[in-house]
Protein backbone atom coordinates (compact mmCIF):
# COMPACT_ATOMS: atom_id res chain seq x y z
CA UNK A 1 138.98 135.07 124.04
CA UNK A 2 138.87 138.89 123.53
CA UNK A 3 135.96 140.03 121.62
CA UNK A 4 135.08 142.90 119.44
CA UNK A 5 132.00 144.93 120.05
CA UNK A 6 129.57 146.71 118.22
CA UNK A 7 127.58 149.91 120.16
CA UNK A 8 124.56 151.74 119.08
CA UNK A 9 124.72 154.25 121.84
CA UNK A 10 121.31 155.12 120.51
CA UNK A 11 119.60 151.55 121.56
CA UNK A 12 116.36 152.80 123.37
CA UNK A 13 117.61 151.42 127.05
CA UNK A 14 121.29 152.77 126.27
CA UNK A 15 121.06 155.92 127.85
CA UNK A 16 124.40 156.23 129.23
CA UNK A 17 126.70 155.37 126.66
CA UNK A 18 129.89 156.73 128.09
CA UNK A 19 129.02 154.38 131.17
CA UNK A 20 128.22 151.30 129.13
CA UNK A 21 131.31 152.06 127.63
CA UNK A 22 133.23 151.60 131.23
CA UNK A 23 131.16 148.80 131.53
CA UNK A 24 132.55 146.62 128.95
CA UNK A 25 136.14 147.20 129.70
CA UNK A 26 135.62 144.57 131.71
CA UNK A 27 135.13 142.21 128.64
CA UNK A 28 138.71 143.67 127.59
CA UNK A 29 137.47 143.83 124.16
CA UNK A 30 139.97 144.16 121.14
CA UNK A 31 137.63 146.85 119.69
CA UNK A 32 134.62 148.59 119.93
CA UNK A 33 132.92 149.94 117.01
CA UNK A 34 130.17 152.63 117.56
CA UNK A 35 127.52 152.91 115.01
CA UNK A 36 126.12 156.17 114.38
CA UNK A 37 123.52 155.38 111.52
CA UNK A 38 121.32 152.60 110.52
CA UNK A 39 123.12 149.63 108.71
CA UNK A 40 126.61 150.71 109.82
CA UNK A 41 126.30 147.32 112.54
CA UNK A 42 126.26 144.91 109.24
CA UNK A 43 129.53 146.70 108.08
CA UNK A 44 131.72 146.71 111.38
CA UNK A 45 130.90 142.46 111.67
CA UNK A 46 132.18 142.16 108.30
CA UNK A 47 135.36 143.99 109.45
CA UNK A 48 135.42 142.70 112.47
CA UNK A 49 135.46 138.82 110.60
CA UNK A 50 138.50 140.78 108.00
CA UNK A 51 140.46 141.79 111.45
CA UNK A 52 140.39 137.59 112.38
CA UNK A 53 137.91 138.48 115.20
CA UNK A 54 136.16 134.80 116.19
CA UNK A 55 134.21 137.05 118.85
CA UNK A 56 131.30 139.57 117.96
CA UNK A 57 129.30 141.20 120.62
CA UNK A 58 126.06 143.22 119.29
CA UNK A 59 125.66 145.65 122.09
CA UNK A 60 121.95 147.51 121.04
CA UNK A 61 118.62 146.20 120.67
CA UNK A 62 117.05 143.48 118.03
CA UNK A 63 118.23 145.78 115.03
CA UNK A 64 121.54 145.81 116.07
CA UNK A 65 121.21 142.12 116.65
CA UNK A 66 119.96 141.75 113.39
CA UNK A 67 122.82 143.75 111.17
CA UNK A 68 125.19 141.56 113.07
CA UNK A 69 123.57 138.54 112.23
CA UNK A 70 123.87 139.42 108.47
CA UNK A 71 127.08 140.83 108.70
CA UNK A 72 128.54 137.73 109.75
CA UNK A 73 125.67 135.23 108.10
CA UNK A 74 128.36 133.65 105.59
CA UNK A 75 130.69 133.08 108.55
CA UNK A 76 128.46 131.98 111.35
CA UNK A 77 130.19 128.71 111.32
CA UNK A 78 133.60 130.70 112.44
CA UNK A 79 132.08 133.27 114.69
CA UNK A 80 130.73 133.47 118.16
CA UNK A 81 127.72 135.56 118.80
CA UNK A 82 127.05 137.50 122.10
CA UNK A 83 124.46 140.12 122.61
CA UNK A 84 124.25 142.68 125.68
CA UNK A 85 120.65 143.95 125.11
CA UNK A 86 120.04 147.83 125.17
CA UNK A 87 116.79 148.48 123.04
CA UNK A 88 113.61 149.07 123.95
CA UNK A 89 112.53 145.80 123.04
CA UNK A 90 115.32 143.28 123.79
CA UNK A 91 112.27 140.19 121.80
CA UNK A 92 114.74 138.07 121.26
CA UNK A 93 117.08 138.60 124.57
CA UNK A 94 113.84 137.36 126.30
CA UNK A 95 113.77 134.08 123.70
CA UNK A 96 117.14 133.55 125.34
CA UNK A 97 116.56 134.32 128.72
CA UNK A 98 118.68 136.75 129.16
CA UNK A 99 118.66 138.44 132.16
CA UNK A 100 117.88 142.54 132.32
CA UNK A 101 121.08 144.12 134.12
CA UNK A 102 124.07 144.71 132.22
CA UNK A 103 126.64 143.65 134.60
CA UNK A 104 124.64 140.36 134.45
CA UNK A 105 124.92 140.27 130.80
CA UNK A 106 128.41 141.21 130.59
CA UNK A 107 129.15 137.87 132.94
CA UNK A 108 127.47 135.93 130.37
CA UNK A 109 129.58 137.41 127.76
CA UNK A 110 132.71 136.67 129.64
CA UNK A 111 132.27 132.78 130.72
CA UNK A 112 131.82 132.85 127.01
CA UNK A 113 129.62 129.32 126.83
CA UNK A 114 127.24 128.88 123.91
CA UNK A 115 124.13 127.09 122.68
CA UNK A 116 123.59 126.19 119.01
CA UNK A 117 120.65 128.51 117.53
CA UNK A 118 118.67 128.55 114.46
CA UNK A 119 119.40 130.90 111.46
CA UNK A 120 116.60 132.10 109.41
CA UNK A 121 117.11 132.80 105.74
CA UNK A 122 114.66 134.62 103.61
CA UNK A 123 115.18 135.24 99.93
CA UNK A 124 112.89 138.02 98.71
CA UNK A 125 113.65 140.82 96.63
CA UNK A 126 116.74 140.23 98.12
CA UNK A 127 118.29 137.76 100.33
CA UNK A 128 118.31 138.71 104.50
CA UNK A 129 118.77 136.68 107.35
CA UNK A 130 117.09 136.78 110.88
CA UNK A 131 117.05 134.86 114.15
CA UNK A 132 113.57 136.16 115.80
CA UNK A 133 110.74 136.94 114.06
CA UNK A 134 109.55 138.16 110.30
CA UNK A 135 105.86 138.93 109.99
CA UNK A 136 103.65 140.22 107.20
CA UNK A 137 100.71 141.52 105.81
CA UNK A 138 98.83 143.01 108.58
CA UNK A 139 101.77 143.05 111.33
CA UNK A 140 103.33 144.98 108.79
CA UNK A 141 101.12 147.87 108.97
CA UNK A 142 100.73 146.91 113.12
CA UNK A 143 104.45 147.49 113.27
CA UNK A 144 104.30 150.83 111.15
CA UNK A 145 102.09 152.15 113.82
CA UNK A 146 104.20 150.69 116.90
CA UNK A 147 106.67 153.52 117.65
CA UNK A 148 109.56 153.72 120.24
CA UNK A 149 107.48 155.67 122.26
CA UNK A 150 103.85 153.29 122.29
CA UNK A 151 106.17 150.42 123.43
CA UNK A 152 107.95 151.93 126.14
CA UNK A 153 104.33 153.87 127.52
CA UNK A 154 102.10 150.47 126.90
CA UNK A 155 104.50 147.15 126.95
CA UNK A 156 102.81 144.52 125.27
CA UNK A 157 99.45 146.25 125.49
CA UNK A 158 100.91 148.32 123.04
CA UNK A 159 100.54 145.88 120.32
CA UNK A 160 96.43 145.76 120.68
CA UNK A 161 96.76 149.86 120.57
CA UNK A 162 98.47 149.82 116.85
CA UNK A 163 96.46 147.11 115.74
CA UNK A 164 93.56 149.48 116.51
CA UNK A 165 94.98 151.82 114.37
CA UNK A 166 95.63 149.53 111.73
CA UNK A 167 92.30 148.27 111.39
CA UNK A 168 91.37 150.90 108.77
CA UNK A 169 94.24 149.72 106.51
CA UNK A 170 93.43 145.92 106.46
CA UNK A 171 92.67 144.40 103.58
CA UNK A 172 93.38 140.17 102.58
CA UNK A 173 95.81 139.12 100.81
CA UNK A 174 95.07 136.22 97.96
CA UNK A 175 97.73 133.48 99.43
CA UNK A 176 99.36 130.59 98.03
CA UNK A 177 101.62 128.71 101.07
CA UNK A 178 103.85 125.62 100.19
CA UNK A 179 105.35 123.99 103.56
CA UNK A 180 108.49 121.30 103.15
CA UNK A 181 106.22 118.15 103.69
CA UNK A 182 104.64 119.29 100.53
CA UNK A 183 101.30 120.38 101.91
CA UNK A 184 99.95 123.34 99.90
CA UNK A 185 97.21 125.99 100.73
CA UNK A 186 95.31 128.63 99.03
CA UNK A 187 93.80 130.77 101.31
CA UNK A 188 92.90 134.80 101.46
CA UNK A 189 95.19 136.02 104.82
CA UNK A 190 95.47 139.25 106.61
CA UNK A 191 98.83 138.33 108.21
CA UNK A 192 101.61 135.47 108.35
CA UNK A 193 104.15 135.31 111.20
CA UNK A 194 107.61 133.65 110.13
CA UNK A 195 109.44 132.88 113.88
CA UNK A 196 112.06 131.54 115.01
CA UNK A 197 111.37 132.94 118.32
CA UNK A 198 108.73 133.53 120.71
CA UNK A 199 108.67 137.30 121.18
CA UNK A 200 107.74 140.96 119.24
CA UNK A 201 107.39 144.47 119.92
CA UNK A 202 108.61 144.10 123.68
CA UNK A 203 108.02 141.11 125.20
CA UNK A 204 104.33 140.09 123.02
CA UNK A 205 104.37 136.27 122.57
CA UNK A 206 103.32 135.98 119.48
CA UNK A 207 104.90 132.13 118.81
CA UNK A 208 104.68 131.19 122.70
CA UNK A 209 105.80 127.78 121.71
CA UNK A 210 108.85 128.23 119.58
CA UNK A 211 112.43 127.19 120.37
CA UNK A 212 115.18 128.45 118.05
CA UNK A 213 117.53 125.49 118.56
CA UNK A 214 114.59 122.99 117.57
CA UNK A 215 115.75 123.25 113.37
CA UNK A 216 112.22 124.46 113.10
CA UNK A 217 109.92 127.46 112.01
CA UNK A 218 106.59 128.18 113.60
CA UNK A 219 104.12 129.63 110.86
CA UNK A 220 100.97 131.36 112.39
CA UNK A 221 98.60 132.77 109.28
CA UNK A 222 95.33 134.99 110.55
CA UNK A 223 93.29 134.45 107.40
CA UNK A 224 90.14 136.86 106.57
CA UNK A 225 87.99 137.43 109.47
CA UNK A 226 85.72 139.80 111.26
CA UNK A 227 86.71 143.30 112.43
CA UNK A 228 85.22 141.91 115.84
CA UNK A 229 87.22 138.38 115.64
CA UNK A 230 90.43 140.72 114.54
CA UNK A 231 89.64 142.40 118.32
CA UNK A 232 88.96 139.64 119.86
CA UNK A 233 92.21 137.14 118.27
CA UNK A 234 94.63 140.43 119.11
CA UNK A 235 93.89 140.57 122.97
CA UNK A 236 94.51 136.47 122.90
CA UNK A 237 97.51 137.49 121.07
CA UNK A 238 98.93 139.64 124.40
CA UNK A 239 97.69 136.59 126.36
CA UNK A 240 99.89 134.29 124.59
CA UNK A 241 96.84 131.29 124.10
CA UNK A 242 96.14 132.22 120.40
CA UNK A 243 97.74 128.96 119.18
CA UNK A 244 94.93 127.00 119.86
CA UNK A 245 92.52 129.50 118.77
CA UNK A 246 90.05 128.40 115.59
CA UNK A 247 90.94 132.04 114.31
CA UNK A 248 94.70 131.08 113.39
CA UNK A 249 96.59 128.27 110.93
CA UNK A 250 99.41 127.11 112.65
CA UNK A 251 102.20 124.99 110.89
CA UNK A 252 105.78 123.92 111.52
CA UNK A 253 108.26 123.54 108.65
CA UNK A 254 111.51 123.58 107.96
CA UNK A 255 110.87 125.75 104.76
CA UNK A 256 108.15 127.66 103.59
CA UNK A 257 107.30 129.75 99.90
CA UNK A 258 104.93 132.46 100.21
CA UNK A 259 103.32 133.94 97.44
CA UNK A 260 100.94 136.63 97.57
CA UNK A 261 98.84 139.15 95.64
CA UNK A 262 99.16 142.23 96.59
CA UNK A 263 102.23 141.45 97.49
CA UNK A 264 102.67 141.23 100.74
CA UNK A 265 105.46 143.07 102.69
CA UNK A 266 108.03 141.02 105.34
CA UNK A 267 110.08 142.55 108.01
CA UNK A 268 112.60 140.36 109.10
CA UNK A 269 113.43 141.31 113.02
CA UNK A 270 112.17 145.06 112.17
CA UNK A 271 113.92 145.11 108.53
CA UNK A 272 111.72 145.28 105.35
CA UNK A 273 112.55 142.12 102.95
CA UNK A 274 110.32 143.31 100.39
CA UNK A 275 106.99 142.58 98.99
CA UNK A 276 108.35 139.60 96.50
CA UNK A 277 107.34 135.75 96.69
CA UNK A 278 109.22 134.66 99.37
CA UNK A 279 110.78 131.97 101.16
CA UNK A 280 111.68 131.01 104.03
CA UNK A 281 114.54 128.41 105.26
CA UNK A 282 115.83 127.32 108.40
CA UNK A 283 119.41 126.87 108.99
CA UNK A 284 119.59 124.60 112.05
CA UNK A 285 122.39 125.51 114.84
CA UNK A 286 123.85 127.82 112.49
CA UNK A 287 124.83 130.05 115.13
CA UNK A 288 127.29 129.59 118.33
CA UNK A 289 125.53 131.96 120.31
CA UNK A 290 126.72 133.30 123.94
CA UNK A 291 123.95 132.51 126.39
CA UNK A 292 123.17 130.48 129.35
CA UNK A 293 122.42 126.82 129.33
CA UNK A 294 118.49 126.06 128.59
């Protein structure tokens, strides 16, 4: 089981590449393909499935991760999926419980055992797939303002300081939500949260309770509400106890259609999807992902 990897030596945490590099030697990989601009990642998986590699390691953070993942989407099935987290974030490393050291990682990567995970697929203006989180409307413009830089100074806290800055830019959005069972709202939102797992912009549990080998999707939507409640809901954001908050809708589905007006922007694990009706579909254990047992 030799794998192929795929380095962003500029993954916020990867600060020694050349020693990373040494590093996965050990992993005795059949290639390792260093990216050197954004959306190069998606390309080398593709190759990688062309060479007859059944072994793709994204070595980088959760954007890395997340060109992988659509590189290989149409292949999951004949692919397995390691990670060795290097950004600055590392959301959906933590969903996983990955551990922090490389060397630990890279033992992972070697015993080679995986667990069944979700695959999200969104069809927007395009079609893009994800594994952790897509978020929109107000998280949006909260994620505009959350640089490199904010995360690494303030950790979580980080989040409450953008949505500070954001607060000037927020405006509802006139929402129409249809889940799988059916049930259909109508309701003016500031932001919707599309996970998969629990984690955003460095370790922020923003869907505490989500598993992404359960086949489902947890939904949170803030609808319109006080700049004071907006405060307030943010701080129980950091906290992790907004689920039961009366400030939040919270729904699990299977599939979701979001239409909005404006329209409202989705990132899907930090990549723009596009401001189109959307909708959103699990893809349950689409993934053979390298982790350790639950």
């Amino acid at each position: 089981m030799k794998p192929c990897v795929i380095l962003n030596p500029a993954a916020g945490s990867a600060k020694n590449a050349d020693g990373i590099r040494k590093q996965l030697d050990a992993l005795n990989p059949v290639a390792v393909y260093t990216t050197n601009k954004k959306g190069q990642a998606a390309g080398f998986a593709r190759k990688a499935i062309e060479h007859k590699c059944d072994y793709i390691i994204a070595a980088g953070g959760d954007g890395t991760l997340n060109e992988v993942i659509n590189g290989i989407a149409r292949h999951a099935k004949d692919v397995r999926v390691g990670l060795l987290p290097l950004g600055t974030g590392n959301d959906f490393a933590r969903s996983l419980k990955l551990p922090t050291t490389v060397d630990e990682n890279i033992a992972i990567l070697q015993a080679g055992r995986t667990r069944d995970i979700d695959l999200v697929r969104v069809r927007s203006d395009r079609i893009r797939y994800f594994v952790n989180v897509s978020a929109g409307g107000f998280s949006g413009l909260v994620n505009e303002k959350l640089t490199a830089e904010m995360k690494r100074a303030w950790g979580p806290l980080a989040y409450v300081r953008s949505a500070a800055a954001a607060l000037p830019e927020l405006h509802a959005y006139k929402t129409q939500v249809e889940l799988a069972d059916g049930e259909k709202l109508k309701i003016d939102l500031y932001n919707m949260i599309v996970a998969n797992g629990s984690f955003v912009a460095g370790g922020l549990p923003v869907a505490p309770e989500a598993n992404p080998s359960d086949g489902l999707l947890d939904v949170i939507m803030i609808p319109r509400r006080s700049t004071g409640e907006m405060v307030l809901l943010a701080a129980q954001i950091v906290l992790g106890n907004h689920i039961g908050s009366q400030s939040i809708l919270f729904r699990r589905t299977q599939r979701l259609k979001v239409h909005s007006r404006p329209g409202m922007w989705f990132n899907a694990d930090g990549e723009l999807v596009g401001n189109e009706p959307a909708t959103f579909e699990i893809i349950p254990g689409a993934l053979r992902f390298v982790a350790p047992p639950k």
